[in-house]
Protein backbone atom coordinates (compact mmCIF):
# COMPACT_ATOMS: atom_id res chain seq x y z
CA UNK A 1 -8.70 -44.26 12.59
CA UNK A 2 -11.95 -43.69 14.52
CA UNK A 3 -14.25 -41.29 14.08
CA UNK A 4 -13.33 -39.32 17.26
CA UNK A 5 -9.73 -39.01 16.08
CA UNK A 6 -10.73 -37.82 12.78
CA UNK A 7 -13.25 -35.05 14.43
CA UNK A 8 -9.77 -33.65 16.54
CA UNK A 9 -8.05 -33.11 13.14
CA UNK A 10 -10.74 -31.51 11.76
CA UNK A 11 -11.11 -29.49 14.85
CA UNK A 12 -7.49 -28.60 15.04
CA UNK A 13 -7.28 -27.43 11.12
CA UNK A 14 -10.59 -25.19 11.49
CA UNK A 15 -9.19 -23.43 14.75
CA UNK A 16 -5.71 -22.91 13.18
CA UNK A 17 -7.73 -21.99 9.82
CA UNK A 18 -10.22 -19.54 11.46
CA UNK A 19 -7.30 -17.99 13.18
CA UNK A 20 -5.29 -17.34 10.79
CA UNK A 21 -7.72 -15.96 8.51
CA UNK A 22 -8.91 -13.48 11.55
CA UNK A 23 -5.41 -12.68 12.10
CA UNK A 24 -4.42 -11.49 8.49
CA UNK A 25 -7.82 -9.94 8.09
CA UNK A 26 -7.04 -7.89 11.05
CA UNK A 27 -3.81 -6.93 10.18
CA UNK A 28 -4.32 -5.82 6.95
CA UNK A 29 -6.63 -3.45 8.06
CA UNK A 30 -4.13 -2.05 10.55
CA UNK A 31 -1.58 -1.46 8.77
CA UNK A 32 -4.13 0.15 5.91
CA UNK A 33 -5.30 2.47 9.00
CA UNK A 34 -1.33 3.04 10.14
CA UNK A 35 -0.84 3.89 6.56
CA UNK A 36 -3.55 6.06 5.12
CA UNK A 37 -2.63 7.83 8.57
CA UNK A 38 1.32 8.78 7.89
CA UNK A 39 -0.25 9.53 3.70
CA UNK A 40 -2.32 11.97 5.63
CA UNK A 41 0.21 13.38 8.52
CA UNK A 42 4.15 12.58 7.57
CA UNK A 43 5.07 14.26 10.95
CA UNK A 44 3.43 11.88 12.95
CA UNK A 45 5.18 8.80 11.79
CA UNK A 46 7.21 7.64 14.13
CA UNK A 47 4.62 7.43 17.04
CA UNK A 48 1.94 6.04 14.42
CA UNK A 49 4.55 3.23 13.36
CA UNK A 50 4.99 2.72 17.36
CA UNK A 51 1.25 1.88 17.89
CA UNK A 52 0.82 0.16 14.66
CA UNK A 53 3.97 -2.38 16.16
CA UNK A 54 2.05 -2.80 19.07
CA UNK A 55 -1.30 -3.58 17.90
CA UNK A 56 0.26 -5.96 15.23
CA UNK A 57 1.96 -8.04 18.43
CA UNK A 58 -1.62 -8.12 20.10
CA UNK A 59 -3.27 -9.05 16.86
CA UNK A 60 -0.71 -12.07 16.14
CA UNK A 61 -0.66 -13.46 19.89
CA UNK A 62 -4.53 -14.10 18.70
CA UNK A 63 -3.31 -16.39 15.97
CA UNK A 64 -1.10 -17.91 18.85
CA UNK A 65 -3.95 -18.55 20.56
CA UNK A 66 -6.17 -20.81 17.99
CA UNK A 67 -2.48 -22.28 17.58
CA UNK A 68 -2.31 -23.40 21.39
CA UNK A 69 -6.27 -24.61 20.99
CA UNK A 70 -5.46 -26.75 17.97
CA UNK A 71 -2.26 -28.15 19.51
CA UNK A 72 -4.51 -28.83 22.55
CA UNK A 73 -7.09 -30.55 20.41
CA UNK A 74 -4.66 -32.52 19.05
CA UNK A 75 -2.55 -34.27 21.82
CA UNK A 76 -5.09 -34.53 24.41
């Protein structure tokens, strides 16, 4: 294996890696937010669980992202 080849796997675990880490970082603190919300307002709820959903699908296509670079990285 050359050293070129060796530098794309590298590559390809640190973007997966960073992303990943980014992702559950962000999440976490989401659903902390979503949830010290509804301890705070009960009512509220449902529409707070709607936005949390949301945000949680754009947060996670992030994580798809570094996955598409890596895979990229990879096989090119």
């Amino acid at each position: 294996m050359d050293i070129t080849t060796a530098m794309k796997f590298l590559a390809a675990g640190i973007a997966i890696g960073l992303a990943a880490l980014g992702t559950g970082i962000g999440q976490g603190s989401a659903v902390n937010g979503a949830m010290e919300s509804i301890g705070r307002n009960p009512e509220a709820t449902p529409k707070i669980q709607q936005v949390m959903i949301l945000g949680l699908a754009f947060i996670e296509s992030l994580c798809i992202y570094g996955l598409v670079v890596s895979l990229i990285l990879l096989f090119h």
